[in-house]
C-alpha atoms as a PDB file:
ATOM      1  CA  UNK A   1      27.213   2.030   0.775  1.00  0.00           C
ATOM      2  CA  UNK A   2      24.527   4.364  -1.252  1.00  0.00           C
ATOM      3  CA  UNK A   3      25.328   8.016  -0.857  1.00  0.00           C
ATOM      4  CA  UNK A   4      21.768  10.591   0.539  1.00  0.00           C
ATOM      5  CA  UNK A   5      20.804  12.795  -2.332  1.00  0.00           C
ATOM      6  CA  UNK A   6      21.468  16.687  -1.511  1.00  0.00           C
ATOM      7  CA  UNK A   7      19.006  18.539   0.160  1.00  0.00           C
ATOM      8  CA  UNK A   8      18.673  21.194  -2.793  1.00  0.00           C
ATOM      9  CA  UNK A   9      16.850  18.519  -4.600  1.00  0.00           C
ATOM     10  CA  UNK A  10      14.233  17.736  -2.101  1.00  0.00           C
ATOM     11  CA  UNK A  11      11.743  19.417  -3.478  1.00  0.00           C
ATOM     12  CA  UNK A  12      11.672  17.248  -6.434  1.00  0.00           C
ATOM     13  CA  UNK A  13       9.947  14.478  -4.286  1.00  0.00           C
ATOM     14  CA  UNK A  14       6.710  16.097  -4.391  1.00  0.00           C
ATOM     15  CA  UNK A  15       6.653  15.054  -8.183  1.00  0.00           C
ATOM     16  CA  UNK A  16       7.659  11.478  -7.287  1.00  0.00           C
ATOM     17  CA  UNK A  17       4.773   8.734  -7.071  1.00  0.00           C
ATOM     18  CA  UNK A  18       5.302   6.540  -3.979  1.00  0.00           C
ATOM     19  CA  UNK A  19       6.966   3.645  -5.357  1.00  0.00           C
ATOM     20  CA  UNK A  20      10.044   6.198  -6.103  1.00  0.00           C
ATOM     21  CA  UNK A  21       9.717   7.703  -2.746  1.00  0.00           C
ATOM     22  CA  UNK A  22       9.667   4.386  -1.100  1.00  0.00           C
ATOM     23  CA  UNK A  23      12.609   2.953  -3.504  1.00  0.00           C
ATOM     24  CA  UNK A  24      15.039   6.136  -2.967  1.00  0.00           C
ATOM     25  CA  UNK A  25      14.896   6.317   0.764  1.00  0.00           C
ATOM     26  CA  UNK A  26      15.560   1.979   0.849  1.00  0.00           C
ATOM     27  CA  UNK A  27      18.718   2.764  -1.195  1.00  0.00           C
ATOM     28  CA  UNK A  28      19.219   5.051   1.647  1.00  0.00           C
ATOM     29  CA  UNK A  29      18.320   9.053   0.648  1.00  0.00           C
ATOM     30  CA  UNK A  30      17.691  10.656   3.840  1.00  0.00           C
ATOM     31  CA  UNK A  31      16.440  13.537   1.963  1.00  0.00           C
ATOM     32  CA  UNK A  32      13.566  11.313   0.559  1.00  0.00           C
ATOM     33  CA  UNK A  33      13.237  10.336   4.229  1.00  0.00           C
ATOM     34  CA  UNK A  34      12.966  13.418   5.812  1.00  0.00           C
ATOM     35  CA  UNK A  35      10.738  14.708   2.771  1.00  0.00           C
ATOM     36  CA  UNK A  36       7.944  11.805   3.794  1.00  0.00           C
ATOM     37  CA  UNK A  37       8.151  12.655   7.494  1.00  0.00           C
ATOM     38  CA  UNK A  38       8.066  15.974   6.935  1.00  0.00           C
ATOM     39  CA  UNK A  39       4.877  14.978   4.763  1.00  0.00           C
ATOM     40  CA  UNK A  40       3.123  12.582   7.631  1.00  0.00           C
ATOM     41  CA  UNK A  41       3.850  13.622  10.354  1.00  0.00           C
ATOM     42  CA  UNK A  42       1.050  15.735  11.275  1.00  0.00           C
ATOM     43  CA  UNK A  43      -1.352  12.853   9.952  1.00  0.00           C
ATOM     44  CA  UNK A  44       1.019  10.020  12.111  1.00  0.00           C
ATOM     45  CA  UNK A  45       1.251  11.944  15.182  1.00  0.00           C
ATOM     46  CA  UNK A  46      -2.868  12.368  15.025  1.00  0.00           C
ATOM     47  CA  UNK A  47      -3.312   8.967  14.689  1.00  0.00           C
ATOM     48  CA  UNK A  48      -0.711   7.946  17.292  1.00  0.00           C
ATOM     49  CA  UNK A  49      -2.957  10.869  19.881  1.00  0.00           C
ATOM     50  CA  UNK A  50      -5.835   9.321  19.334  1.00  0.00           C
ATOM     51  CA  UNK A  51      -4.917   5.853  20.242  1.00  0.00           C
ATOM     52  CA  UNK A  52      -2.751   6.711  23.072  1.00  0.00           C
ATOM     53  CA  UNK A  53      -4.011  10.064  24.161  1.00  0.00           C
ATOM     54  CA  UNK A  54      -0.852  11.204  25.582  1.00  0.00           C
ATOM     55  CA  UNK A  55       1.506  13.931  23.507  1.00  0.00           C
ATOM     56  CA  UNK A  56       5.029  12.510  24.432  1.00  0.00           C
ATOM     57  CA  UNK A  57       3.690   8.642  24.198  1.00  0.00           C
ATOM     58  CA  UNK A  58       2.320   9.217  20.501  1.00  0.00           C
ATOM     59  CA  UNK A  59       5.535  11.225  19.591  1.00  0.00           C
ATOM     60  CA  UNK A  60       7.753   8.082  20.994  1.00  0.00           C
ATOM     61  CA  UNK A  61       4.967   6.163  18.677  1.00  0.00           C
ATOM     62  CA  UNK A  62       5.603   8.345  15.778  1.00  0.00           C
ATOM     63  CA  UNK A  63       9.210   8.407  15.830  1.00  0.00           C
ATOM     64  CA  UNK A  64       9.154   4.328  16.478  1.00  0.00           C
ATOM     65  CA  UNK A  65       7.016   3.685  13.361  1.00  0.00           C
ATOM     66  CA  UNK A  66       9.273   5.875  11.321  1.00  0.00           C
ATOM     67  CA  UNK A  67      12.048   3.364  12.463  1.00  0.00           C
ATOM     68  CA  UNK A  68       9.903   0.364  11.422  1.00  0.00           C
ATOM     69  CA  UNK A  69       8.713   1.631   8.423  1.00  0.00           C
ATOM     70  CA  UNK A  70      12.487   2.586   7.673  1.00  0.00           C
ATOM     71  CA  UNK A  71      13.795  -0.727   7.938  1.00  0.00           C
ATOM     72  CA  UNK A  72      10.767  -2.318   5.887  1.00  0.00           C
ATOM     73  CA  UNK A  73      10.788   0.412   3.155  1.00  0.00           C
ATOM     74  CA  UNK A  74      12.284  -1.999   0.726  1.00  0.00           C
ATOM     75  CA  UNK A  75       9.152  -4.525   1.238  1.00  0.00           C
ATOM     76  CA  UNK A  76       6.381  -1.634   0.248  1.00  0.00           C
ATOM     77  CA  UNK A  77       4.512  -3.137  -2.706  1.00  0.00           C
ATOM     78  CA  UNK A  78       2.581   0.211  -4.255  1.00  0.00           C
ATOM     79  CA  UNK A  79      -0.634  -1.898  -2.998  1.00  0.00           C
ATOM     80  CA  UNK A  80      -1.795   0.959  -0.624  1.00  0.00           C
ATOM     81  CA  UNK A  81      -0.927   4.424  -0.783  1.00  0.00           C
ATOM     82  CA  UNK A  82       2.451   4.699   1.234  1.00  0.00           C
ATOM     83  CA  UNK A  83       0.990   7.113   3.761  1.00  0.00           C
ATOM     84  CA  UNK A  84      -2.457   4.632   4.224  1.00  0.00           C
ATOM     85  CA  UNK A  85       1.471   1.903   4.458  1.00  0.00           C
ATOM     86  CA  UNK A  86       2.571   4.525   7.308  1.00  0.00           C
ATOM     87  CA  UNK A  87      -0.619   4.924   9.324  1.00  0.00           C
ATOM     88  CA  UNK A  88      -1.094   1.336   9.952  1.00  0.00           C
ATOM     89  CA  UNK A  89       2.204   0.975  11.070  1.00  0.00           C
ATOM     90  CA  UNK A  90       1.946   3.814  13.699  1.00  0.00           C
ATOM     91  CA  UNK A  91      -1.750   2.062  14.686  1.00  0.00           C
ATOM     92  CA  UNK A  92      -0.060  -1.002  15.194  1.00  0.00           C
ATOM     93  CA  UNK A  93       2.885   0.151  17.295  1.00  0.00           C
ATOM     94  CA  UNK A  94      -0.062   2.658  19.243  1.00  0.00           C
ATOM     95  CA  UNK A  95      -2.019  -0.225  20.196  1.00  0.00           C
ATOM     96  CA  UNK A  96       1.004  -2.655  21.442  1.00  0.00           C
ATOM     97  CA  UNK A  97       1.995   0.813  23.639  1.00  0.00           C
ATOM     98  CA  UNK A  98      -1.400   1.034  25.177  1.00  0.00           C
ATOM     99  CA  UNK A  99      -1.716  -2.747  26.003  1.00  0.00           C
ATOM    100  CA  UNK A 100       1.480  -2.267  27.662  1.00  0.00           C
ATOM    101  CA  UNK A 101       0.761   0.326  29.723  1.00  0.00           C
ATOM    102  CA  UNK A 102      -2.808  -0.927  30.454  1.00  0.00           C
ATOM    103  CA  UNK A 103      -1.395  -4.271  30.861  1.00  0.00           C
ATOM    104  CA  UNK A 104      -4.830  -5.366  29.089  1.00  0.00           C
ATOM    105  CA  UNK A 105      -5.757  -7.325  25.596  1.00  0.00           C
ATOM    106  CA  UNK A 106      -8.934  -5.172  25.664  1.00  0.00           C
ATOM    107  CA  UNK A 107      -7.624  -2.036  26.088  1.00  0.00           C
ATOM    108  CA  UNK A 108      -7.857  -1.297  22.574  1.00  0.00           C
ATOM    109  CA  UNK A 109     -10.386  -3.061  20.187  1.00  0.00           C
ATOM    110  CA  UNK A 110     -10.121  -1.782  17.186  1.00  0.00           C
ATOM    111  CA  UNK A 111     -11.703  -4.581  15.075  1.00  0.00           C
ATOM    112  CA  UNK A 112     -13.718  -6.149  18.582  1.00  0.00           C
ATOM    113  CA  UNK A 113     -16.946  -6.314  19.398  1.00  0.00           C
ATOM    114  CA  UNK A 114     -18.859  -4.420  21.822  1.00  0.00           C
ATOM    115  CA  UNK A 115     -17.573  -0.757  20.427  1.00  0.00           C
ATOM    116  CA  UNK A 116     -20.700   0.051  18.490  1.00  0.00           C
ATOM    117  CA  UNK A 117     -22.865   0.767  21.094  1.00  0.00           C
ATOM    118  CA  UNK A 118     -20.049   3.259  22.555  1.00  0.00           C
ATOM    119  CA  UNK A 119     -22.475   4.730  25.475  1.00  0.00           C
ATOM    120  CA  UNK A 120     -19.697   5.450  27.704  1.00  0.00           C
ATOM    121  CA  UNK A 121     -18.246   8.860  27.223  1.00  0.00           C
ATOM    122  CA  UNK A 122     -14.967   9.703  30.310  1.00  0.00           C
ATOM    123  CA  UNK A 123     -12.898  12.729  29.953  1.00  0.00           C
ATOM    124  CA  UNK A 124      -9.328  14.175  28.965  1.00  0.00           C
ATOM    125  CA  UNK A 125      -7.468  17.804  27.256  1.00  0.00           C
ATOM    126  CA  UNK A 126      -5.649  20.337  24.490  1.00  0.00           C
ATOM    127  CA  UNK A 127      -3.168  21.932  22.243  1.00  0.00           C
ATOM    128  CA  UNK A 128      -1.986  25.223  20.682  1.00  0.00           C
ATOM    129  CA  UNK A 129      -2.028  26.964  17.547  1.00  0.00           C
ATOM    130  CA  UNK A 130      -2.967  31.050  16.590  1.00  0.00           C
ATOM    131  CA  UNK A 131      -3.636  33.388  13.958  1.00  0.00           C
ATOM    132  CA  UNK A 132      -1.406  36.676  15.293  1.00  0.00           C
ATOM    133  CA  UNK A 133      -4.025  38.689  14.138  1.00  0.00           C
ATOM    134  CA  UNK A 134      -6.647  37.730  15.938  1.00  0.00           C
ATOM    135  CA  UNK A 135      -7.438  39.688  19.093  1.00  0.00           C
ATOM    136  CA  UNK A 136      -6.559  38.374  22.431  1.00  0.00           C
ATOM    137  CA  UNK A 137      -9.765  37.459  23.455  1.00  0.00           C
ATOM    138  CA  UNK A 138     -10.473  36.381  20.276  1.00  0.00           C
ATOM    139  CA  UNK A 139      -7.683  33.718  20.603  1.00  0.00           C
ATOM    140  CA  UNK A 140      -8.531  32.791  24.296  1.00  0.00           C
ATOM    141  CA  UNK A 141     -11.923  31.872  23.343  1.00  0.00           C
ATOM    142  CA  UNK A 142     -10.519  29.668  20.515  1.00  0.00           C
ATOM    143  CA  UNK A 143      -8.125  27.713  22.573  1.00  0.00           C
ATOM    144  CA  UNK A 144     -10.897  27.260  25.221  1.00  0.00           C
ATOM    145  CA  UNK A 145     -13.140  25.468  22.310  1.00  0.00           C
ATOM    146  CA  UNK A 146     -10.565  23.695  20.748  1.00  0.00           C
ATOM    147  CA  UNK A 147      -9.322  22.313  24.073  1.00  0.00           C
ATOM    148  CA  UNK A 148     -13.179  21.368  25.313  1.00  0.00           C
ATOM    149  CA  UNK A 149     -12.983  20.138  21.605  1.00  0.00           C
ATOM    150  CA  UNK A 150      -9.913  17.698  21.810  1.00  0.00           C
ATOM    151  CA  UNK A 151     -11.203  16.914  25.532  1.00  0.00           C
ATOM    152  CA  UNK A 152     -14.233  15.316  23.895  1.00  0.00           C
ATOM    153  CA  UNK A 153     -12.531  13.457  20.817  1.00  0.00           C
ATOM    154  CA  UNK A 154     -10.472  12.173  23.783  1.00  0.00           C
ATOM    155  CA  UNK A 155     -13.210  11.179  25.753  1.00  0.00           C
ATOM    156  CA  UNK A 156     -14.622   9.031  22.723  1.00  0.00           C
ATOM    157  CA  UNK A 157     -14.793   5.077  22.930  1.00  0.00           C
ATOM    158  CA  UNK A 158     -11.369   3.999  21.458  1.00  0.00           C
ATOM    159  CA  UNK A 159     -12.309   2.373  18.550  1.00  0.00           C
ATOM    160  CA  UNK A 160     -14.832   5.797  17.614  1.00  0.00           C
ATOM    161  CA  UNK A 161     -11.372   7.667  17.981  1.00  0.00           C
ATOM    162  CA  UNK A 162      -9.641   6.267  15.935  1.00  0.00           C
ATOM    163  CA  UNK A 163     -12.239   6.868  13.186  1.00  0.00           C
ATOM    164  CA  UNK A 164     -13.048  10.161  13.815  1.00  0.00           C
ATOM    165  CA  UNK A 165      -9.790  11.278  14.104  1.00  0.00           C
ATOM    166  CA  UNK A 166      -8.566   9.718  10.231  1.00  0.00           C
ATOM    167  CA  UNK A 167     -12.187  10.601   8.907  1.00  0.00           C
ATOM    168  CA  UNK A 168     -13.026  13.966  10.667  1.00  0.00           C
ATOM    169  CA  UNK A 169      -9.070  15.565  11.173  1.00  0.00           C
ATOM    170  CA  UNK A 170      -7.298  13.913   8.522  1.00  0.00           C
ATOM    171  CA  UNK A 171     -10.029  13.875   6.129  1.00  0.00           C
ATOM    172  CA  UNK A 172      -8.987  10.385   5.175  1.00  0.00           C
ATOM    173  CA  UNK A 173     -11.461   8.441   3.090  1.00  0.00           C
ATOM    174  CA  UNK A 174     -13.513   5.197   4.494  1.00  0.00           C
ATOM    175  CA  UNK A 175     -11.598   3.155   2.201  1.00  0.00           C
ATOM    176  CA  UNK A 176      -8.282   4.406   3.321  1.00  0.00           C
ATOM    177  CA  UNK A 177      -8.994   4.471   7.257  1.00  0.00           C
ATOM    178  CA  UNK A 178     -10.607   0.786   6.319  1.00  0.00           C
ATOM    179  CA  UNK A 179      -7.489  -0.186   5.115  1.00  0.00           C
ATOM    180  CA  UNK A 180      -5.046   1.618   7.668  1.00  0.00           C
ATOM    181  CA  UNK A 181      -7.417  -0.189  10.799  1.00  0.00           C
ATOM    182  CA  UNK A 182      -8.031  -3.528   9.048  1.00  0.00           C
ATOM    183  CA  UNK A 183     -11.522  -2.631   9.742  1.00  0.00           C
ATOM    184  CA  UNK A 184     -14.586  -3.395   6.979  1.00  0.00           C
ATOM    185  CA  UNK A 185     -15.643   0.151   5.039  1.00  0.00           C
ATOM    186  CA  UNK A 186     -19.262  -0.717   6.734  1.00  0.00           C
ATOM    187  CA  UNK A 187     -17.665  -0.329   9.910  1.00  0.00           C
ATOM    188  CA  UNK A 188     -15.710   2.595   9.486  1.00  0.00           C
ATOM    189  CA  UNK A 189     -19.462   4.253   8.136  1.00  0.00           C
ATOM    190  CA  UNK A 190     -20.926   2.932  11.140  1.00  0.00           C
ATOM    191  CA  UNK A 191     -18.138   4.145  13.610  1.00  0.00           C
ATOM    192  CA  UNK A 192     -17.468   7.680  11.763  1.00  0.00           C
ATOM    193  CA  UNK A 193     -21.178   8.359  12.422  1.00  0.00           C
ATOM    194  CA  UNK A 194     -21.424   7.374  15.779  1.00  0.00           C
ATOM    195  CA  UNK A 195     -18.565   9.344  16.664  1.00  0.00           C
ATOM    196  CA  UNK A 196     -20.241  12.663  15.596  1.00  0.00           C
ATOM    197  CA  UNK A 197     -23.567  11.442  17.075  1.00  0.00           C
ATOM    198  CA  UNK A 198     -21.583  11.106  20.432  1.00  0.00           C
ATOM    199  CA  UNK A 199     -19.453  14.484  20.067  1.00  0.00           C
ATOM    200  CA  UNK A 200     -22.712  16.198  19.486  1.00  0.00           C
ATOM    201  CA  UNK A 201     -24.387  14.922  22.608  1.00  0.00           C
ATOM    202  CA  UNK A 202     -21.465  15.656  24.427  1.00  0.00           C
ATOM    203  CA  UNK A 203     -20.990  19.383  23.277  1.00  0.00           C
ATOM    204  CA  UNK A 204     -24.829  19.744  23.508  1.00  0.00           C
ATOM    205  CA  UNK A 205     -24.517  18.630  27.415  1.00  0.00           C
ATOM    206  CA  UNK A 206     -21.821  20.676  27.643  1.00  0.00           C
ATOM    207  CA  UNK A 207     -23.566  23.830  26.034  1.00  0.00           C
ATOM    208  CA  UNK A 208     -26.861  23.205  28.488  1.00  0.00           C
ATOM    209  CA  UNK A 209     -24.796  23.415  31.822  1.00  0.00           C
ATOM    210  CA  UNK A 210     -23.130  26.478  30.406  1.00  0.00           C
ATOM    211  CA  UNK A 211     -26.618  28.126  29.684  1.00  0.00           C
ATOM    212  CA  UNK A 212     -27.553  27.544  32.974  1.00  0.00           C
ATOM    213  CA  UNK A 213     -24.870  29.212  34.467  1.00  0.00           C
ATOM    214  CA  UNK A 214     -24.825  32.383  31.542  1.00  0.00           C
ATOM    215  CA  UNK A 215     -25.148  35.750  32.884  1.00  0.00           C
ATOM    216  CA  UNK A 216     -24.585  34.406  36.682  1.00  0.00           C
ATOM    217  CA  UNK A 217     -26.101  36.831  39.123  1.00  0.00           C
ATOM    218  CA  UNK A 218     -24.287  35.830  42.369  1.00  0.00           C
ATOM    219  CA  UNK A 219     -20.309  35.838  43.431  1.00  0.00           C
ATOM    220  CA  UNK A 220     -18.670  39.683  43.001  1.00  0.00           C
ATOM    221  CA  UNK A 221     -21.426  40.894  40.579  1.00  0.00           C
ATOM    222  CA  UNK A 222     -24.024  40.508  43.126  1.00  0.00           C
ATOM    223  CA  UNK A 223     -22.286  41.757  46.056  1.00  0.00           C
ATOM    224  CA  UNK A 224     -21.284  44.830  44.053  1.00  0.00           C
ATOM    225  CA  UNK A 225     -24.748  45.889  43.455  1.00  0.00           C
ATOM    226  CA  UNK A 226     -26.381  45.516  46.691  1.00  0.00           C
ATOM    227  CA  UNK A 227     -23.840  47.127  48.367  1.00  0.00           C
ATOM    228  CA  UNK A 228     -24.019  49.850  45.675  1.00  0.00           C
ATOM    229  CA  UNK A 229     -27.781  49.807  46.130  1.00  0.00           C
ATOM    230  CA  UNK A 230     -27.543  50.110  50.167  1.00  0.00           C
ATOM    231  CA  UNK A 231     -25.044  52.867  50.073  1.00  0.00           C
ATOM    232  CA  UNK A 232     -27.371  54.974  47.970  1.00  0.00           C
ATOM    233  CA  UNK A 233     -30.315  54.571  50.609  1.00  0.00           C
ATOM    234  CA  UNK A 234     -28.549  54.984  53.358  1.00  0.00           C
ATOM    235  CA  UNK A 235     -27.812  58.529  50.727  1.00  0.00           C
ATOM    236  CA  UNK A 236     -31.844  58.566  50.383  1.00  0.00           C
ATOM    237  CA  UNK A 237     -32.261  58.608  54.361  1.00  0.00           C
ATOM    238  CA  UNK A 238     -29.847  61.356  55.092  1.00  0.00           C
ATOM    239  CA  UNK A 239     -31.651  63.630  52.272  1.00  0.00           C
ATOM    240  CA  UNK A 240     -34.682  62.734  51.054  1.00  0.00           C
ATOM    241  CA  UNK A 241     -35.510  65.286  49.200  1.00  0.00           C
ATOM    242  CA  UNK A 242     -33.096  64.184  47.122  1.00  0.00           C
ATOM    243  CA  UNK A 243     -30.615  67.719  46.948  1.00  0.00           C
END
C-alpha cells in the first residue's frame, strides 16, 4: 500500500510538470492531491457555476469530479494539460446534474445547435469578496455590481456560459476551453463573442432604466421639500415683511 508524501514537501509540486503530478497522486500522495485541488479549484468550481448555476450543486459537482478524476488519475496521458483533463471532467459531471434535475436532453447543449443565435436573456444572482480597505460604501457599491454582474453571466444562454465563464473569468485560451467542451476553436470564437455582445446589451438595458430613475424627485425627497416650502409661507403670511 504506497505511503502520502509529508506535507512539508508540498510545495515542491509547483516545480513538477503534470505527468509527475498526475503519477504521484495515482501511487496515492494525498499531498500531490490536495496540492492540485488546492490549484483548481477556483477554476472547477467556476466552471461547475456556470453550468449549474447553483453554489451547493457545483460544489457537490466539484467535489464529485475530484473523485472521478481520482480514480482515473492513472489513465492521464500528458495529451492535454491536466487542469484542461480536470475541467472536462467537472463539465461532464455538470451537465449529467442538470439533465437530471431538468429531467431534459436539451437542457444543456453544449455542442447543439440552435445556441448561436442566443436571443433569450432570463435572470439569476451573487457572491462575496472585499478589499478591508476600501470604504464601506465603497464596498457596497462593488458587491451591488458584481452581483448585477454574476446575475447577467447567469442569465446567459447555457452554452454562451460556459464560454464566457473559461474565456472571460478563467482567462482560459480558445484552444483550451475547445478542448475542455469538445467544442471546435471556431465555435468557442463565435460563442466568446456573443457572450460579451449579449452582457453588453444587457448591462446597457440595465444602465438606461437606472438613468431614468437617477436623481428621483418623488417618495421622501419630495414630500420633504414641499412641506418645507409650505411651512415657510405659511412663515411669509404671518410676517411679510419678512422680520
Amino acid at each position: 500500500m504506497p505511503t502520502a508524501v509529508p506535507s512539508k514537501q508540498a510545495v515542491a509540486y509547483k516545480d513538477f510538470a503534470d505527468a509527475e503530478v498526475a503519477r504521484r497522486i495515482a501511487s496515492g500522495d494525498d499531498e500531490a492531491f490536495r496540492y492540485l485541488m488546492r490549484q483548481h479549484n477556483q477554476k472547477l468550481f467556476r466552471t461547475a457555476r456556470s453550468i449549474l448555476k447553483d453554489d451547493a450543486e457545483a460544489e457537490d459537482a466539484v467535489q464529485e469530479a475530484y473523485l472521478l478524476a481520482y480514480r482515473a488519475m492513472s489513465t492521464f496521458r500528458n495529451e492535454a494539460k491536466l487542469s484542461t483533463w480536470l475541467v472536462r471532467i467537472v463539465v461532464n459531471e455538470s451537465i449529467g446534474r442538470a439533465r437530471k434535475q431538468k429531467r431534459s436532453a436539451e437542457v444543456i447543449r453544449l455542442d447543439g445547435e440552435g445556441a448561436e443565435r442566443g436571443d433569450e436573456f432570463p435572470e439569476q444572482q451573487g457572491d462575496n469578496r472585499e478589499d478591508p480597505v476600501e470604504r464601506p460604501e465603497m464596498l457596497a457599491q462593488r458587491r451591488e455590481l458584481r452581483t448585477l454582474l454574476e446575475k447577467k453571466i447567469d442569465a446567459l444562454p447555457d452554452a454562451f456560459r460556459s464560454v464566457f465563464m473559461m474565456r472571460a473569468v478563467e482567462e482560459m485560451s480558445a484552444e483550451e476551453t475547445s478542448a475542455a467542451l469538445g467544442i471546435p476553436d471556431a465555435t468557442v470564437r463565435t460563442r466568446f463573442f456573443r457572450a460579451k455582445s449579449l452582457l453588453r446589451e444587457s448591462l446597457a438595458r440595465e444602465i438606461d432604466f437606472a438613468l431614468e430613475d437617477a436623481f428621483a424627485f418623488d417618495g421622501a425627497r419630495c414630500d420633504r421639500i414641499v412641506e418645507g416650502v409650505i411651512l415657510r409661507v405659511a412663515v411669509m403670511r404671518k410676517d411679510p415683511s419678512g422680520t
